[in-house]
C-alpha atoms as a PDB file:
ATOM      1  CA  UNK A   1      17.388-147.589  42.026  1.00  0.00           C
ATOM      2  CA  UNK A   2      15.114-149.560  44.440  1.00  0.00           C
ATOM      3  CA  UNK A   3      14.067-148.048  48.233  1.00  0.00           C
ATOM      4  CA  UNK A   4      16.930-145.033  46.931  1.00  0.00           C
ATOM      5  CA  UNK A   5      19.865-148.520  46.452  1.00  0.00           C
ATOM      6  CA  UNK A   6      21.784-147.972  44.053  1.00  0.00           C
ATOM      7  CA  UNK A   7      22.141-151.572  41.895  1.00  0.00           C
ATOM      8  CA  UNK A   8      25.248-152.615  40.790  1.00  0.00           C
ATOM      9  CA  UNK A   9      26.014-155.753  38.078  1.00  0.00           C
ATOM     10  CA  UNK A  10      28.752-157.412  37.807  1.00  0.00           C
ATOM     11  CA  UNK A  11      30.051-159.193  34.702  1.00  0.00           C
ATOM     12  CA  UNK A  12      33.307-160.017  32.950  1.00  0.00           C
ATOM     13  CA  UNK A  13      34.863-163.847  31.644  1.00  0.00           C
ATOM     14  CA  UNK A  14      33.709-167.060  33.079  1.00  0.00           C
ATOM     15  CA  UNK A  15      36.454-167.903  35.908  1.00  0.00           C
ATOM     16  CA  UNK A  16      37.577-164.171  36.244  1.00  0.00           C
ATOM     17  CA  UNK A  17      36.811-163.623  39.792  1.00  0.00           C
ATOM     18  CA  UNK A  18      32.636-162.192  39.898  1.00  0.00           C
ATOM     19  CA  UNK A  19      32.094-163.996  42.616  1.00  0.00           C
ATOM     20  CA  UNK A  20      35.092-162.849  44.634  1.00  0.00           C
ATOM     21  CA  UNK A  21      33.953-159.142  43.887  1.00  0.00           C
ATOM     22  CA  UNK A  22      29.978-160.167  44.657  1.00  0.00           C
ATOM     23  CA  UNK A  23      31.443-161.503  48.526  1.00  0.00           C
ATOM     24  CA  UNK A  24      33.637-158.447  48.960  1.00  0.00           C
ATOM     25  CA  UNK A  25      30.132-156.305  48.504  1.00  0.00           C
ATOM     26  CA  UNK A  26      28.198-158.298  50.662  1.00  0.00           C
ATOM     27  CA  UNK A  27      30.514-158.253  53.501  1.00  0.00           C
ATOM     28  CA  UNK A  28      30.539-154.497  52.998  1.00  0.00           C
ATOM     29  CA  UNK A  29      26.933-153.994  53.471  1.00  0.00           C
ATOM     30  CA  UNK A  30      25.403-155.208  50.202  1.00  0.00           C
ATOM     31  CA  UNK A  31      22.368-157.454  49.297  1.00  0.00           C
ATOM     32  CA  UNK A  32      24.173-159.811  46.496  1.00  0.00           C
ATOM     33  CA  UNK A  33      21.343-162.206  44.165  1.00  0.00           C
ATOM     34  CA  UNK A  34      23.472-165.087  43.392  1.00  0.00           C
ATOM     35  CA  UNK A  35      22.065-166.114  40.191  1.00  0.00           C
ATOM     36  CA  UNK A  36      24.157-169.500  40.293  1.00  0.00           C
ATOM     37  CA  UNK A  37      23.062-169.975  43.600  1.00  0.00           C
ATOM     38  CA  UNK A  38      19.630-169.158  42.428  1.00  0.00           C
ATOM     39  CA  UNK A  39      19.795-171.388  38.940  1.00  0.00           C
ATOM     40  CA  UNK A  40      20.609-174.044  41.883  1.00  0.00           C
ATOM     41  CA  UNK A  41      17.344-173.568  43.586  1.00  0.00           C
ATOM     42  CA  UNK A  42      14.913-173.696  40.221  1.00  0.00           C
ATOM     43  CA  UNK A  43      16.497-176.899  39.379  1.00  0.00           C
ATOM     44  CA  UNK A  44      16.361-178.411  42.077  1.00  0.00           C
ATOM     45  CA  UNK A  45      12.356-178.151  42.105  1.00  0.00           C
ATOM     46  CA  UNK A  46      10.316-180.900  40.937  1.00  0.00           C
ATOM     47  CA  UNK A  47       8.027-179.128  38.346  1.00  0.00           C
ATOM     48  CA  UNK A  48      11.780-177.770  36.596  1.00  0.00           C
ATOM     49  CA  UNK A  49      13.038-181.556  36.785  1.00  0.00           C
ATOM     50  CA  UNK A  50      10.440-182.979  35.213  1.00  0.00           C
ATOM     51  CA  UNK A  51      10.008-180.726  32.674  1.00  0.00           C
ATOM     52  CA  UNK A  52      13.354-181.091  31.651  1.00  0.00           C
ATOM     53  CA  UNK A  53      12.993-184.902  31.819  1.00  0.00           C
ATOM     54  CA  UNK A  54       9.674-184.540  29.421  1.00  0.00           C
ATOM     55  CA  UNK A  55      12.684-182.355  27.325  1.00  0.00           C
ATOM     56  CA  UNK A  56      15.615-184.488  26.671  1.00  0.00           C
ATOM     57  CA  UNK A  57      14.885-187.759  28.729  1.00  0.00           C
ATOM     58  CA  UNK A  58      15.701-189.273  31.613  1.00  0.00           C
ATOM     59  CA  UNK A  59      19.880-188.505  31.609  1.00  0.00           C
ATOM     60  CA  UNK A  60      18.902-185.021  32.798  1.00  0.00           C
ATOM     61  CA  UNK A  61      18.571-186.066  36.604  1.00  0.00           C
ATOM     62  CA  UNK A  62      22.387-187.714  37.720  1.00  0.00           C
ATOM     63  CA  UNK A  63      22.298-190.940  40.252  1.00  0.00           C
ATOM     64  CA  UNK A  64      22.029-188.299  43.364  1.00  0.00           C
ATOM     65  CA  UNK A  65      18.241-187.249  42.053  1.00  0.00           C
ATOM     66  CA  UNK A  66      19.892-184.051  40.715  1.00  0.00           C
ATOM     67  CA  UNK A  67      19.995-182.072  37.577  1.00  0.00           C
ATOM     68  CA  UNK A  68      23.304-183.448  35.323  1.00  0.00           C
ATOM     69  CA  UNK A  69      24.455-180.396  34.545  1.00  0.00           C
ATOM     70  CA  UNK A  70      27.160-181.693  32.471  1.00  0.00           C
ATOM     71  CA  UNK A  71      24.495-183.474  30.126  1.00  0.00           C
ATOM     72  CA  UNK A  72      22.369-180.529  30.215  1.00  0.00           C
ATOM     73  CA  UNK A  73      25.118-178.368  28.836  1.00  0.00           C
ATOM     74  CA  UNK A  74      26.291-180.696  26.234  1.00  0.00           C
ATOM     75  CA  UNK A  75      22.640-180.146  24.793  1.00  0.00           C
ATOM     76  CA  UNK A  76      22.584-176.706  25.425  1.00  0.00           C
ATOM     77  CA  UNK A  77      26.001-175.597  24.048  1.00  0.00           C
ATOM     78  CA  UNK A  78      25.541-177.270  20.784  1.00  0.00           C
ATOM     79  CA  UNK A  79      22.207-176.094  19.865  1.00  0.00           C
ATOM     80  CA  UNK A  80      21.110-172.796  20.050  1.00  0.00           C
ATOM     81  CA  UNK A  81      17.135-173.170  20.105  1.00  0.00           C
ATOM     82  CA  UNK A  82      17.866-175.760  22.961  1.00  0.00           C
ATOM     83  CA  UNK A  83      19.565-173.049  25.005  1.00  0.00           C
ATOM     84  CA  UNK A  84      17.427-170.599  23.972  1.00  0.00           C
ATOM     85  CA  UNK A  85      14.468-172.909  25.257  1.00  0.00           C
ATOM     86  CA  UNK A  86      16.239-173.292  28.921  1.00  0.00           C
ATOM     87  CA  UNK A  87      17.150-169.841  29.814  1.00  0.00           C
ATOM     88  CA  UNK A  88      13.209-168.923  28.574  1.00  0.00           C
ATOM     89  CA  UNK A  89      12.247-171.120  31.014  1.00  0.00           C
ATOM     90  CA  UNK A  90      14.882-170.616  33.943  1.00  0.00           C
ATOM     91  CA  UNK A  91      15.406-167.220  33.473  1.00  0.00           C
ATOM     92  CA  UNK A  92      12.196-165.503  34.653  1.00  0.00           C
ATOM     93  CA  UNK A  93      12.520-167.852  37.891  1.00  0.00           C
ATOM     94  CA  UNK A  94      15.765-167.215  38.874  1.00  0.00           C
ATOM     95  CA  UNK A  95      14.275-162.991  37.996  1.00  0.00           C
ATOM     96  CA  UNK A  96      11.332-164.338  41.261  1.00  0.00           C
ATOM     97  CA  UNK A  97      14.160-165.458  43.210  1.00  0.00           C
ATOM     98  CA  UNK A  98      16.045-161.904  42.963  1.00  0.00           C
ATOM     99  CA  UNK A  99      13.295-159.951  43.742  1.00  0.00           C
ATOM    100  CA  UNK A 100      12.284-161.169  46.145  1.00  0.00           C
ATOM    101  CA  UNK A 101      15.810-160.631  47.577  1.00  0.00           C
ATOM    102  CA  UNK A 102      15.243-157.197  46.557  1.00  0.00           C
ATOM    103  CA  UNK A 103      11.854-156.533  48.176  1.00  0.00           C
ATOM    104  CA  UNK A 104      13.376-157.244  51.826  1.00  0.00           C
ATOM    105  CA  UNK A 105      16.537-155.658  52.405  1.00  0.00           C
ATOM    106  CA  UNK A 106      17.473-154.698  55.529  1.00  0.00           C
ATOM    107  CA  UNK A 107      17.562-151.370  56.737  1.00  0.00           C
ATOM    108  CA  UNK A 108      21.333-150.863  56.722  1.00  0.00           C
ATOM    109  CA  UNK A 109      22.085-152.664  53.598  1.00  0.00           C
ATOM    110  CA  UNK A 110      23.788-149.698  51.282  1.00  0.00           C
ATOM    111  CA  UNK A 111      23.635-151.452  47.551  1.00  0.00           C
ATOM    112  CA  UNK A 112      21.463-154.101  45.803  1.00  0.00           C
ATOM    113  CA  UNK A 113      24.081-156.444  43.657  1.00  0.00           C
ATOM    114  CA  UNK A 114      23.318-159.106  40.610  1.00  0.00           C
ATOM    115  CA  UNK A 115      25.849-161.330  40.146  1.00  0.00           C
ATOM    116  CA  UNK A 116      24.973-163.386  37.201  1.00  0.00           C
ATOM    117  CA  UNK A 117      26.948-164.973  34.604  1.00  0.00           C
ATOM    118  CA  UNK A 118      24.634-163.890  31.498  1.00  0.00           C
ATOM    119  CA  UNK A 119      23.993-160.135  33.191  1.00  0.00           C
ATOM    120  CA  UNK A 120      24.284-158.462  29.662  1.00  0.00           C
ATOM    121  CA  UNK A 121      22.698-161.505  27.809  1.00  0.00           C
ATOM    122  CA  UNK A 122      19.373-162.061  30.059  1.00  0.00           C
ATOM    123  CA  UNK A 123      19.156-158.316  30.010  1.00  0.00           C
ATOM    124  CA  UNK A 124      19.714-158.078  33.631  1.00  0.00           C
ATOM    125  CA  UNK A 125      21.928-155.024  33.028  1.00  0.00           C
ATOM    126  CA  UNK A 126      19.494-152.645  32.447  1.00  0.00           C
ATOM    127  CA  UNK A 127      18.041-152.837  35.837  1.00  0.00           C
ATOM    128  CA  UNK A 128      21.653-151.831  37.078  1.00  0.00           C
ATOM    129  CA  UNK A 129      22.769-148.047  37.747  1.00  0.00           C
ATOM    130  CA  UNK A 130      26.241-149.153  37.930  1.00  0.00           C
ATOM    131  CA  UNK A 131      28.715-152.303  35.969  1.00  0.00           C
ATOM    132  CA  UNK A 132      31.677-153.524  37.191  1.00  0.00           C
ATOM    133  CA  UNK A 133      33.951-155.458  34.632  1.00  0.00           C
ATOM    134  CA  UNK A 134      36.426-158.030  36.324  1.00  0.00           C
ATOM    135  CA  UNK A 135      39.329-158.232  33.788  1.00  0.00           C
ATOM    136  CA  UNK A 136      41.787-161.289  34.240  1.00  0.00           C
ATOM    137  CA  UNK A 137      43.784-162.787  31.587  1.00  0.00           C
ATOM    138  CA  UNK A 138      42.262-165.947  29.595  1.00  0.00           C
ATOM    139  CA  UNK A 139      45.349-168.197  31.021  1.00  0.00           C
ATOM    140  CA  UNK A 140      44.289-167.287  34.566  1.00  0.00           C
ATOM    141  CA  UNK A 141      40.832-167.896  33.976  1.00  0.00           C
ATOM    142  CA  UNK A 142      41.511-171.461  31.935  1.00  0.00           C
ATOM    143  CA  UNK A 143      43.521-172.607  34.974  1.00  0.00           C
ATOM    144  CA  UNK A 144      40.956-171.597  37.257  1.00  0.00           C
ATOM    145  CA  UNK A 145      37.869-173.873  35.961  1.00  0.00           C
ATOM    146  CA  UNK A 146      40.530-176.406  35.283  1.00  0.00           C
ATOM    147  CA  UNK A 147      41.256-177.011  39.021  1.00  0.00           C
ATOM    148  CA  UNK A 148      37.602-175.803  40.193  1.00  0.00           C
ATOM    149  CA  UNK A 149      35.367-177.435  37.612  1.00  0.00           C
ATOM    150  CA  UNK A 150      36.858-179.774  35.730  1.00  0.00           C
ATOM    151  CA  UNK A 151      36.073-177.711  32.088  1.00  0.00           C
ATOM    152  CA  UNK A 152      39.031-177.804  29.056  1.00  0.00           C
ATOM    153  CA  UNK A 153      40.192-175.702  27.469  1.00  0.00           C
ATOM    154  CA  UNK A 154      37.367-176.033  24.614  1.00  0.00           C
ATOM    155  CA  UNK A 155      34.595-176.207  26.998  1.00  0.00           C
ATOM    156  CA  UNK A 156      35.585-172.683  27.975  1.00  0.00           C
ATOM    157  CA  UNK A 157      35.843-171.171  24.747  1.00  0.00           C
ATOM    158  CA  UNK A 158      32.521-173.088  23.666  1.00  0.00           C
ATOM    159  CA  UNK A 159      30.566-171.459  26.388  1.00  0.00           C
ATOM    160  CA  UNK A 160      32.229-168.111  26.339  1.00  0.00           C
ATOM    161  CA  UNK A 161      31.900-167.832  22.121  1.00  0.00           C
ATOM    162  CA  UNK A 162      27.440-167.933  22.795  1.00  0.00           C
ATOM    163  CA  UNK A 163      28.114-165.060  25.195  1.00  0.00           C
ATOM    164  CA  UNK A 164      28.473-161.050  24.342  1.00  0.00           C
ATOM    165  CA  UNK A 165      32.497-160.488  24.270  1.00  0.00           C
ATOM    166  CA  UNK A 166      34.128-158.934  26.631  1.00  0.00           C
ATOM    167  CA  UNK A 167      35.515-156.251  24.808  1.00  0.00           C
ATOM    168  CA  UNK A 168      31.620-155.338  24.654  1.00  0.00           C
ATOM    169  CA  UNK A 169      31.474-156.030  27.913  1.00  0.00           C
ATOM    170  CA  UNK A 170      34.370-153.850  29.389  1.00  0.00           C
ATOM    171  CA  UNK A 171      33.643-151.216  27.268  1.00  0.00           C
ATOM    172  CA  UNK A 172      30.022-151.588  28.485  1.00  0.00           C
ATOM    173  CA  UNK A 173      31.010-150.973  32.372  1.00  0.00           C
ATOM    174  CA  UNK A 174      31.528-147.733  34.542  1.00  0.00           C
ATOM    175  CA  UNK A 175      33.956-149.507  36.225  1.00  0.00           C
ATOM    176  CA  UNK A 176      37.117-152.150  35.425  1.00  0.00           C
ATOM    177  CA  UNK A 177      38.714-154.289  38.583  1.00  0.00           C
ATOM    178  CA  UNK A 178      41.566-155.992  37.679  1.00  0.00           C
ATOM    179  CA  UNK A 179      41.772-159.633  39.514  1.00  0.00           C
ATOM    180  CA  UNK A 180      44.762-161.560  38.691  1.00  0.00           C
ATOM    181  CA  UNK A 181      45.033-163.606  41.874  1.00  0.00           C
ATOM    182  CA  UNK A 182      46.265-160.326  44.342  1.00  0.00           C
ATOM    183  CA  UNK A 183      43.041-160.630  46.424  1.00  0.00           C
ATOM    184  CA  UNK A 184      44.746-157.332  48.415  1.00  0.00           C
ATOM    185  CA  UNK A 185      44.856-155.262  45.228  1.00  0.00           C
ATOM    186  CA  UNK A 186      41.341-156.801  44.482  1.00  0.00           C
ATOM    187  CA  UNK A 187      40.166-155.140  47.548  1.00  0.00           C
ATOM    188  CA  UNK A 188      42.066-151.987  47.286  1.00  0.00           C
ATOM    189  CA  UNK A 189      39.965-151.186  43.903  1.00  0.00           C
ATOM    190  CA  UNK A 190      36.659-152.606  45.226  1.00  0.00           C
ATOM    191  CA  UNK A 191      36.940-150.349  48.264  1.00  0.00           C
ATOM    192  CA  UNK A 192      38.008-147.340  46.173  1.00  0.00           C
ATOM    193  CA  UNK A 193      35.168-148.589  43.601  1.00  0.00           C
ATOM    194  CA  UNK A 194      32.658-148.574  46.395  1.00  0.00           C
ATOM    195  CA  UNK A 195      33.315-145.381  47.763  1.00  0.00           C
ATOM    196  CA  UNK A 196      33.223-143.730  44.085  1.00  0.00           C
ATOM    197  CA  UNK A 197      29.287-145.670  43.626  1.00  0.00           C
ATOM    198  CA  UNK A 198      28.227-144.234  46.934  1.00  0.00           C
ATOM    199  CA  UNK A 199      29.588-140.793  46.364  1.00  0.00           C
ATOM    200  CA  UNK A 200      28.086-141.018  43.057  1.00  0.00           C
ATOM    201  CA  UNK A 201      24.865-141.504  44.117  1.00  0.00           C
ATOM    202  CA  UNK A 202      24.275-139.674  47.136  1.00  0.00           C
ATOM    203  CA  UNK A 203      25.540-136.733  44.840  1.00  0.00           C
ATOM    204  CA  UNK A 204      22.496-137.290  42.468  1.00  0.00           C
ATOM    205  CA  UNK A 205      20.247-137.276  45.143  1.00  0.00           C
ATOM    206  CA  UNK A 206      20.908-133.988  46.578  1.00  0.00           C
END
């Protein structure tokens, strides 16, 4: 734990619903490090950009001065040493951005969250006391970054086959919230989940 804050991580299938779980936390008194919104920030930096650019050429920046992520991760997903090279180099950043998060919570904040799409992978799971697994079927999911990012169906399974599976994941967490697109019974278990992580807690300190 950090300043007695319990940490929780949050994992589970690209599309299932991490960040919907991440914004129900911070509205209830959490400190959430976005690591997408924090991958955003270290790319965006000049130093990142143009060692990228030195990397795999100029196609890495798009027409609005900004990392093409979509070129980037038809590098990345196809060679293994390329990702490997990446995340070496991203990874430890995005770690800065989170700790500093970390280091200045307020006084009332009752949790410290990571929400990161490779929690298990970068490692980030063994800074957590606590993982929640967001379950939701594959078909939910695939319709999901259909209509919000544009992937197929193959770009999902290529960039979910480098990752730990999810049966190792689930079986991995202290906690499973189903989220199948009933944001009320999504709430119902992350206010019961909550409650449980508090109790928990506050029982090991006395």
């Amino acid at each position: 734990m950090r300043n007695n804050l319990p940490i929780i991580g949050i994992t589970g299938g690209i599309g299932s619903g991490k960040s919907l779980v991440a914004n129900f936390l911070q509205d209830n008194g959490c400190v959430v490090a976005d690591a997408d919104a924090n991958t955003k920030i270290v790319l965006a930096r000049g130093e990142v950009q143009q060692l990228l650019i030195d990397w795999w050429g100029d196609k890495v920046i798009d027409s609005s001065g900004d990392i093409n992520r979509s070129f980037v991760a038809s590098i990345v997903f196809s060679d293994a040493k390329a990702r490997e090279r990446l995340e070496s180099l991203i990874h430890p950043l995005v770690q800065e951005l989170q700790e500093k998060a970390f280091n200045s919570v307020p006084n009332n904040a009752i949790a410290l969250v990571i929400d990161a799409p490779l929690l298990m992978e970068s490692g980030l799971d063994q800074q957590c006391d606590v993982i929640i697994f967001v379950a939701c079927p594959f078909e939910t999911r695939l319709k999901r970054v259909i209509d919000s990012r544009g992937w197929n169906e193959e770009q999902l399974r290529n960039r979910e086959v480098v990752q730990i599976g999810l049966d190792t994941k689930r079986s991995s967490a202290d906690h499973i919230i189903i989220n199948d697109g009933d944001i009320a019974y999504l709430e119902q278990q992350m206010r019961l989940v909550l409650a449980l992580i508090r109790n928990s807690i506050g029982s090991s300190d006395e």
